[in-house]
N, C-alpha and C. Protein backbone atom coordinates (compact mmCIF):
# COMPACT_ATOMS: atom_id res chain seq x y z
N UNK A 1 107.17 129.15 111.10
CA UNK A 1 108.40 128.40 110.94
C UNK A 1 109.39 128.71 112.06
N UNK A 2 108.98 129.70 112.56
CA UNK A 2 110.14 130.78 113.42
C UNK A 2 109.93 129.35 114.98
N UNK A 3 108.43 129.51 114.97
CA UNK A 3 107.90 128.79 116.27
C UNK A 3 108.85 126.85 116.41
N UNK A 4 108.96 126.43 114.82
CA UNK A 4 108.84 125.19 114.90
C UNK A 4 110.53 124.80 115.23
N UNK A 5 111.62 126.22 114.26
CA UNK A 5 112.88 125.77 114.69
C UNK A 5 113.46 126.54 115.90
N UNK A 6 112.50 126.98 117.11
CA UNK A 6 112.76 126.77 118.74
C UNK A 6 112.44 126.23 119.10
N UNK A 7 111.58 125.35 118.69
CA UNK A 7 110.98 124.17 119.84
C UNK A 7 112.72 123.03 119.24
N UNK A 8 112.67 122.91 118.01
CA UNK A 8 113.69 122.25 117.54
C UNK A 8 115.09 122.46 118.77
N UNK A 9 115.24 123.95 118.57
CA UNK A 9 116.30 124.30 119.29
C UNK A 9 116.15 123.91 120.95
N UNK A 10 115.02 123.91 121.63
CA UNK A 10 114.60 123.45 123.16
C UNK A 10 114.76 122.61 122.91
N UNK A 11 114.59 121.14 121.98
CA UNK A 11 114.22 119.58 122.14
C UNK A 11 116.15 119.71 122.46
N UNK A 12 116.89 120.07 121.32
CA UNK A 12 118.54 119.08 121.27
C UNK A 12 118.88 120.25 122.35
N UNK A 13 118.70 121.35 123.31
CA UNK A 13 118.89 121.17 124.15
C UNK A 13 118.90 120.79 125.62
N UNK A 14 117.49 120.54 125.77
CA UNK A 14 116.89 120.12 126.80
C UNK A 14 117.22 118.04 126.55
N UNK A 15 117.88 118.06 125.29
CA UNK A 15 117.93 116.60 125.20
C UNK A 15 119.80 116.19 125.24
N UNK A 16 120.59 116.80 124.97
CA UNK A 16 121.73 117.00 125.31
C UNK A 16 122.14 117.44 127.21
N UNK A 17 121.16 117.93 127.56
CA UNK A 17 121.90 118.80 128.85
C UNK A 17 121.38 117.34 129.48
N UNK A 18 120.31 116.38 129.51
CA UNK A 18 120.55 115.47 130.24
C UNK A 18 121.16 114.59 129.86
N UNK A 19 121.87 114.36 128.76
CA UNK A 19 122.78 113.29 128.74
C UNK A 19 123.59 113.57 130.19
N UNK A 20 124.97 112.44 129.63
CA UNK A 20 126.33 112.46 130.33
C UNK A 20 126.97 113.54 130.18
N UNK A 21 126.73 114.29 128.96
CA UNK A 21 127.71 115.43 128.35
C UNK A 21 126.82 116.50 129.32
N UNK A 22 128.35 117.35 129.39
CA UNK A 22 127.81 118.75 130.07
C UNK A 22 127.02 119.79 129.01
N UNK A 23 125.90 120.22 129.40
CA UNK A 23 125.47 121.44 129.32
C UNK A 23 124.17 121.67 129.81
N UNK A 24 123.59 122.99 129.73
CA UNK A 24 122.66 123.55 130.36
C UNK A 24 121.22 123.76 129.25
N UNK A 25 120.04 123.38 129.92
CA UNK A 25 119.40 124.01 128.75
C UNK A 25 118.16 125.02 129.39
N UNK A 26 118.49 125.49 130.76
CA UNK A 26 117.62 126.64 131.18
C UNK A 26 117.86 127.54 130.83
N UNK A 27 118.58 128.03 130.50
CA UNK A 27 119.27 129.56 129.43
C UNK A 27 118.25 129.53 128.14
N UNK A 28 118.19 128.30 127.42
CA UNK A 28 117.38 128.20 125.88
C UNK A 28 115.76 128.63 126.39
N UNK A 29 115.26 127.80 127.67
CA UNK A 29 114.21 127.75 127.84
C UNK A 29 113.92 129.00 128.28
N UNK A 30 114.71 130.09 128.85
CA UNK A 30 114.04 131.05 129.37
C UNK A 30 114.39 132.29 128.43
N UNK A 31 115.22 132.18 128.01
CA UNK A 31 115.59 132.66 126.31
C UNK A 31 114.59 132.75 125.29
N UNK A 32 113.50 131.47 125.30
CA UNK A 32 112.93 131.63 124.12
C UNK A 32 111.95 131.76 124.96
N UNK A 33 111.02 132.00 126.27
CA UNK A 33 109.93 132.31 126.65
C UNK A 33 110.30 133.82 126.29
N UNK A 34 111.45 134.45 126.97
CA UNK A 34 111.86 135.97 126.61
C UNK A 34 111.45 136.86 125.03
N UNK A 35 111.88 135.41 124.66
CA UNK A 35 111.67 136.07 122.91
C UNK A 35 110.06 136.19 122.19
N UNK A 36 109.41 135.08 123.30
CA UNK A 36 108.18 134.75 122.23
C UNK A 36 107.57 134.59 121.25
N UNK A 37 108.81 133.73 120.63
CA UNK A 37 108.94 132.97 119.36
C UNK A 37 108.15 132.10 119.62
N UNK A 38 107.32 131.30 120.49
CA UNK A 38 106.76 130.13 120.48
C UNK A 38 105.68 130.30 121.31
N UNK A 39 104.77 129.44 121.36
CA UNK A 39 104.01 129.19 122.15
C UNK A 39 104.52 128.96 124.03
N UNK A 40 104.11 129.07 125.09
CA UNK A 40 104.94 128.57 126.01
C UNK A 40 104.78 127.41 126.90
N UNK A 41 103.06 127.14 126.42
CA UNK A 41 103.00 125.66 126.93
C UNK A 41 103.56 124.72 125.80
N UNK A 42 103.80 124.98 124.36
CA UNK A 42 104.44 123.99 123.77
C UNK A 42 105.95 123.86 123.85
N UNK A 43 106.64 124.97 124.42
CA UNK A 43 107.84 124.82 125.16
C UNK A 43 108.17 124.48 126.16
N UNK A 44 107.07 124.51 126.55
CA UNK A 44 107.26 123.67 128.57
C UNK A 44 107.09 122.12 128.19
N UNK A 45 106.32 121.85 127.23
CA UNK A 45 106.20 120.21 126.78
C UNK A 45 107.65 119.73 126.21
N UNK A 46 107.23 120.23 125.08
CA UNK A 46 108.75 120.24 124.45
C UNK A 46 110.23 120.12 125.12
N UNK A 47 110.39 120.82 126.06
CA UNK A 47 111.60 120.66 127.11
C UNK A 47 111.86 119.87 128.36
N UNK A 48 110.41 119.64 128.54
CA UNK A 48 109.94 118.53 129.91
C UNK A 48 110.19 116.86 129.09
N UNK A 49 110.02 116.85 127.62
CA UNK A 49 109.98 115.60 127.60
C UNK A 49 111.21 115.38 126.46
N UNK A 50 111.77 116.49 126.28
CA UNK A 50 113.14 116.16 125.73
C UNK A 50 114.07 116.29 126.82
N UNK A 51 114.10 116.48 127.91
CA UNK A 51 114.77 116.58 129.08
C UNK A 51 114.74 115.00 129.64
N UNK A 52 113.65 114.33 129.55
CA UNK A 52 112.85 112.96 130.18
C UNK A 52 113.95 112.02 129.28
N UNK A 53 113.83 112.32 127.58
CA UNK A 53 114.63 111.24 126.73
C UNK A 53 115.88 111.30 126.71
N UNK A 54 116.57 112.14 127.15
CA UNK A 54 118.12 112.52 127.50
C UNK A 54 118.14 111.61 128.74
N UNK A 55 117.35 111.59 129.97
CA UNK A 55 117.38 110.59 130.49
C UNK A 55 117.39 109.44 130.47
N UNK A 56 116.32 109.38 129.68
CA UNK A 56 116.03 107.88 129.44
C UNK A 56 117.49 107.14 128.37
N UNK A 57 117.93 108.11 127.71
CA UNK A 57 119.25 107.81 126.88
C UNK A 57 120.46 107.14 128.41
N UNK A 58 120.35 108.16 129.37
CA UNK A 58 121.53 107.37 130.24
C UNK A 58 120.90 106.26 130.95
N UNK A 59 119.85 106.19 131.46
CA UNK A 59 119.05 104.52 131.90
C UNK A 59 119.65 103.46 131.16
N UNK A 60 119.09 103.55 129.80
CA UNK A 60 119.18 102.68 128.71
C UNK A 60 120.67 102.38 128.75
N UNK A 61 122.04 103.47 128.76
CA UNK A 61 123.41 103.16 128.74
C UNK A 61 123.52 102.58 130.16
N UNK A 62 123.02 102.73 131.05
CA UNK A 62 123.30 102.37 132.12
C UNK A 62 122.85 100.45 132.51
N UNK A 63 121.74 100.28 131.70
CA UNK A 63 121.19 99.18 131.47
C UNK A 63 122.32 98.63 130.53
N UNK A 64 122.78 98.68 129.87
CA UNK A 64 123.94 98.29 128.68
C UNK A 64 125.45 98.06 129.92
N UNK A 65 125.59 98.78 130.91
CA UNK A 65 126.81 98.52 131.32
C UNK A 65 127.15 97.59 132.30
N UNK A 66 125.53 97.73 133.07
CA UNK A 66 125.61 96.50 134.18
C UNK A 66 125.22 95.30 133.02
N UNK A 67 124.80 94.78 131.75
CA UNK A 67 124.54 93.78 131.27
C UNK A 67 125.79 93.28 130.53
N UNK A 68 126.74 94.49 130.23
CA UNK A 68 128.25 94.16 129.22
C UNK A 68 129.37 94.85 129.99
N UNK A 69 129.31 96.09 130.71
CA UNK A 69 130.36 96.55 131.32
C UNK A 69 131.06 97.85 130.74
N UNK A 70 131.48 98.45 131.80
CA UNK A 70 131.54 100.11 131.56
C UNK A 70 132.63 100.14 129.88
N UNK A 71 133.34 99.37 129.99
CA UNK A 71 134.38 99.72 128.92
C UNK A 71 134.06 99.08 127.44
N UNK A 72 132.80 98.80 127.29
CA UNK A 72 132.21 98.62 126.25
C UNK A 72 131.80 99.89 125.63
N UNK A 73 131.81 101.11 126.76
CA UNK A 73 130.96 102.38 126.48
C UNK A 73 132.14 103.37 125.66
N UNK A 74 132.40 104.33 124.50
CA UNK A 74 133.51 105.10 124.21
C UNK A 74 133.45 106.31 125.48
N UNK A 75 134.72 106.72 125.08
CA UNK A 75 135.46 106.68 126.76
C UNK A 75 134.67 108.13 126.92
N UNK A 76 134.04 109.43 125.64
CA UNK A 76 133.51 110.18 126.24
C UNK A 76 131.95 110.04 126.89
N UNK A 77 131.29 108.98 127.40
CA UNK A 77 130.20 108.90 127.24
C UNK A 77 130.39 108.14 128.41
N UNK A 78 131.65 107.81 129.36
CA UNK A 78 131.34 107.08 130.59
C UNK A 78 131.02 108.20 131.63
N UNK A 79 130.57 107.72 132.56
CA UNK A 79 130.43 108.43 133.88
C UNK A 79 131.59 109.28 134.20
N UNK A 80 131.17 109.89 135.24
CA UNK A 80 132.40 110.43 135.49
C UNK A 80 132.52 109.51 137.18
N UNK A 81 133.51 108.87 137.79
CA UNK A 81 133.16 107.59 138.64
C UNK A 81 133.26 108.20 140.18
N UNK A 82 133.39 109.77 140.43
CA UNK A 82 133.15 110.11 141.50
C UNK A 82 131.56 110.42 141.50
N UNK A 83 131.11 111.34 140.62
CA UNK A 83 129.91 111.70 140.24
C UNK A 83 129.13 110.09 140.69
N UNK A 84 129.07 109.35 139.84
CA UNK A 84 128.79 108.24 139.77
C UNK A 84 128.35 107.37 140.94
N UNK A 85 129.79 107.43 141.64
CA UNK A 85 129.34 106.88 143.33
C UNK A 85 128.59 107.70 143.75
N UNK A 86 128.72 109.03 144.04
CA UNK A 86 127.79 110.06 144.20
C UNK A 86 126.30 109.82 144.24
N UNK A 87 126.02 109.15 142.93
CA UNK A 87 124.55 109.35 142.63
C UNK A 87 124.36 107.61 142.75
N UNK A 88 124.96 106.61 142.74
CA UNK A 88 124.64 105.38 143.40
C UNK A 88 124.03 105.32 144.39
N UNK A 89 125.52 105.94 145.47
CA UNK A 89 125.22 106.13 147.14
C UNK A 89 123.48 107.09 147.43
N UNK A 90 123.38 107.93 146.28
CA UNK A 90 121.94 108.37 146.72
C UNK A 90 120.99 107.70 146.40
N UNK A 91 120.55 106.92 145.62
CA UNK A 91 119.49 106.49 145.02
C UNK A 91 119.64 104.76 146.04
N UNK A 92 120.81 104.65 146.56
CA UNK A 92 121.14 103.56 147.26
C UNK A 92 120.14 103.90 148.36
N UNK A 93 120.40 105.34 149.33
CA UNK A 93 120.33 105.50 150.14
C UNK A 93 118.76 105.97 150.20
N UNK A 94 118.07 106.45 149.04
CA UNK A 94 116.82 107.28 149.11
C UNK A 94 115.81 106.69 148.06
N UNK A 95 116.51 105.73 147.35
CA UNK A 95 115.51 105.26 146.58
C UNK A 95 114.55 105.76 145.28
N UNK A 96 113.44 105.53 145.09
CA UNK A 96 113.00 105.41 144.23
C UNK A 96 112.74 107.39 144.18
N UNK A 97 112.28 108.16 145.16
CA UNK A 97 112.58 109.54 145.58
C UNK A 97 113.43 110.19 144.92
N UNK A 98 114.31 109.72 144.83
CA UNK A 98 115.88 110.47 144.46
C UNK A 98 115.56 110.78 143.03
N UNK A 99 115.03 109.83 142.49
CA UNK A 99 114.76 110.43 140.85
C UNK A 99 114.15 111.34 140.64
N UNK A 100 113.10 111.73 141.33
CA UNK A 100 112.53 112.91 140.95
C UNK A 100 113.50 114.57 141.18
N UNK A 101 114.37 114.48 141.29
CA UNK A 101 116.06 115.22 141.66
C UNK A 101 116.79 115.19 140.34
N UNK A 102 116.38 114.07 139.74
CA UNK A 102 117.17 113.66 138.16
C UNK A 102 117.61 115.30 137.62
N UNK A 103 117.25 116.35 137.84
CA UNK A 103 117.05 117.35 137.33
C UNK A 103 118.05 118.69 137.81
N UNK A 104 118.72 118.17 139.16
CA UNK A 104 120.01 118.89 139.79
C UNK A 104 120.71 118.45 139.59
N UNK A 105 121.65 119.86 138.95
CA UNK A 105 123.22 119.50 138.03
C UNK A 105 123.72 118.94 138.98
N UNK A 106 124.99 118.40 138.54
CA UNK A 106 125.92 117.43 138.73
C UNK A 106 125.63 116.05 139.02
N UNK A 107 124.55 115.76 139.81
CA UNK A 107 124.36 114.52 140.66
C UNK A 107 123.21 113.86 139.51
N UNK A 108 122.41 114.61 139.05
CA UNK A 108 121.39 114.08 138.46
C UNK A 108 121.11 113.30 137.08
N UNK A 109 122.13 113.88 136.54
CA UNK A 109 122.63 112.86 134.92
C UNK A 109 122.98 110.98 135.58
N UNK A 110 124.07 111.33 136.62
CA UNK A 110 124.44 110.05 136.75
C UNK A 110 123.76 109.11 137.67
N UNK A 111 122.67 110.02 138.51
CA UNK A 111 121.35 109.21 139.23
C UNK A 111 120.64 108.64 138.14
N UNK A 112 120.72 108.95 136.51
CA UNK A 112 119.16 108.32 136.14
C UNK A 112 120.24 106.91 135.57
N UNK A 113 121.45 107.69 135.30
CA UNK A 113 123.00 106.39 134.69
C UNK A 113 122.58 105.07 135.85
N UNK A 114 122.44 105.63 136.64
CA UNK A 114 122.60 104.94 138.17
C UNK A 114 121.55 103.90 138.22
N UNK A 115 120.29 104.25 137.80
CA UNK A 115 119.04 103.30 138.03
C UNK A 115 119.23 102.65 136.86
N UNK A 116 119.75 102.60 136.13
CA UNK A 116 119.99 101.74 134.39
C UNK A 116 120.81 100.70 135.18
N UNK A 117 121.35 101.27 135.58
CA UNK A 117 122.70 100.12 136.61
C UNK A 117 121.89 99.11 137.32
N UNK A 118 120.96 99.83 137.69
CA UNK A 118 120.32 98.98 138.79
C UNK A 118 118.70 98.27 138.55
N UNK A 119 118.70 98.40 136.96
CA UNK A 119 117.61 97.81 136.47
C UNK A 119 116.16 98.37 137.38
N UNK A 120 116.13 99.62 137.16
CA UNK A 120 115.25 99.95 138.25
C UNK A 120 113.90 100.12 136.82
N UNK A 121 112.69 99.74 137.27
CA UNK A 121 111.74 99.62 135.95
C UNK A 121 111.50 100.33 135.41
N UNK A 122 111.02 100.74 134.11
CA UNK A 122 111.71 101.46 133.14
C UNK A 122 110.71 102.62 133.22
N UNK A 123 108.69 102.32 133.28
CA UNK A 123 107.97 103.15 133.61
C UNK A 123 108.17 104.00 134.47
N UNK A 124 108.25 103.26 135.54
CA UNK A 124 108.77 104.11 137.05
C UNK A 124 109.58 105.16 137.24
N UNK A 125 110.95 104.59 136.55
CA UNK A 125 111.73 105.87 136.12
C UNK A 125 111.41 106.98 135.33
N UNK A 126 111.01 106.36 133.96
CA UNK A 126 110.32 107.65 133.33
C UNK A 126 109.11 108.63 133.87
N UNK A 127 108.40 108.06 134.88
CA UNK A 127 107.17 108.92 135.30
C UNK A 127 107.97 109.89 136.32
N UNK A 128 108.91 109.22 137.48
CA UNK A 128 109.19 109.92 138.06
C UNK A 128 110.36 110.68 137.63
N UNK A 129 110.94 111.03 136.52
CA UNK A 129 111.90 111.81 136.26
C UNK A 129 111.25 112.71 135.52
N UNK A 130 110.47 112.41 134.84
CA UNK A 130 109.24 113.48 133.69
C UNK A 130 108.81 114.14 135.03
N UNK A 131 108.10 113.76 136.32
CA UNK A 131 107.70 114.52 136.73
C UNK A 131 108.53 116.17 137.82
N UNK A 132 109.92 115.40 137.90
CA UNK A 132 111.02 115.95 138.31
C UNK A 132 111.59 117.08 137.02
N UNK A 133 111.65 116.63 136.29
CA UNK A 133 112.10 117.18 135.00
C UNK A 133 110.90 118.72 134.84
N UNK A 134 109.88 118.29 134.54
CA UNK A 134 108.95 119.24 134.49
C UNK A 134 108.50 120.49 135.34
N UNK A 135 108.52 120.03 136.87
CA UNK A 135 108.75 120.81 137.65
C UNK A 135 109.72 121.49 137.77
N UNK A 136 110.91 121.09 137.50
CA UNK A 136 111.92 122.56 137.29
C UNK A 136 111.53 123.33 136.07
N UNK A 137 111.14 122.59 135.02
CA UNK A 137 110.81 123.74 133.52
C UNK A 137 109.34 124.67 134.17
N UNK A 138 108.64 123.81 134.79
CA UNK A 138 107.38 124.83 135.59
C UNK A 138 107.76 126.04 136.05
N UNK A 139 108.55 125.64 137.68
CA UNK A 139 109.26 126.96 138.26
C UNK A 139 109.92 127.53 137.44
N UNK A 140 110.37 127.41 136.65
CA UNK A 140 111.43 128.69 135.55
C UNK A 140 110.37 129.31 135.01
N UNK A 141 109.39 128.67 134.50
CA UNK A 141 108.21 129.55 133.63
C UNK A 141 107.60 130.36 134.32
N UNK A 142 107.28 130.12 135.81
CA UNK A 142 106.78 130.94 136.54
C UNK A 142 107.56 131.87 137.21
N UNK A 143 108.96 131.51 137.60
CA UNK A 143 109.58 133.00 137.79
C UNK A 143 109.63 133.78 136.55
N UNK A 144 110.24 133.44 135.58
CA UNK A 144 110.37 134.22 134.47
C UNK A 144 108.67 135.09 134.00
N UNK A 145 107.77 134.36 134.22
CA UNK A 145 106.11 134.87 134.13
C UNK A 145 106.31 136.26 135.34
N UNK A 146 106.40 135.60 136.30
CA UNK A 146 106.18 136.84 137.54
C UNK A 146 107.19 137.83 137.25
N UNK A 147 108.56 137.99 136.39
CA UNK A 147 109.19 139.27 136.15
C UNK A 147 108.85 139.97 134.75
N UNK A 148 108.31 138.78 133.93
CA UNK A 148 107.87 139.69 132.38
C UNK A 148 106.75 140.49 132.62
């Protein structure tokens, strides 16, 4: 039971930290490899693809704003509109690439906001942000492996 409410605890945070809202969820993930409450490939899943649907949550809002417009959205859940240009101007500038980045704070919440904007296809995004997403939960598992 111990195993099932940390994976619980990795999903809402690895699924919160990619929203719009601030927070972090590499602290949980390397927290509970520390503890070994769980399995750790079912926490590397678990956080790679609750990390992916936090994304896919700002696509989807982002798809909603270019179809109705930002002020349809409640006001804590908009962009933040420097951030925002920020991660336009990159995905403007670098394309379909840039998503796999989805996963570096600050810029990367409002890059996946960004391709919702820009109707960018919906597979595409999800493969390449799962695979962006994952690779940072990888490297954490493996530094944290090489010091335990």
């Amino acid at each position: 039971m111990a195993g099932l409410s940390s994976l619980g605890a990795m999903a809402l945070a690895a699924f919160v930290a990619a929203t719009l809202l601030p927070a972090q969820s590499e602290a949980v993930f390397v927290g509970l490899l520390a503890a070994k409450s769980v399995d750790p490939l079912a926490l590397f899943l678990t956080a790679s693809l609750a990390n992916t649907a936090g994304s896919i949550l700002n696509w989807w809002l982002g798809l909603m704003i270019a179809r109705h417009g930002v002020d349809r959205l409640p006001a804590r859940l908009r962009p933040d509109p420097k951030r925002f240009t920020q991660a336009q101007g990159l995905f403007a500038r670098f394309g379909w690439p840039s998503l796999l980045l989805a996963w570096v704070p600050i810029v990367g919440d409002p890059l996946t906001f960004a391709a919702g904007t820009l109707n960018y296809p919906f597979w595409r995004f999800t493969i390449l942000v799962l695979i962006g997403k994952a690779g940072r939960y990888a490297a954490l598992w493996a530094g944290w492996a090489s010091f335990a």
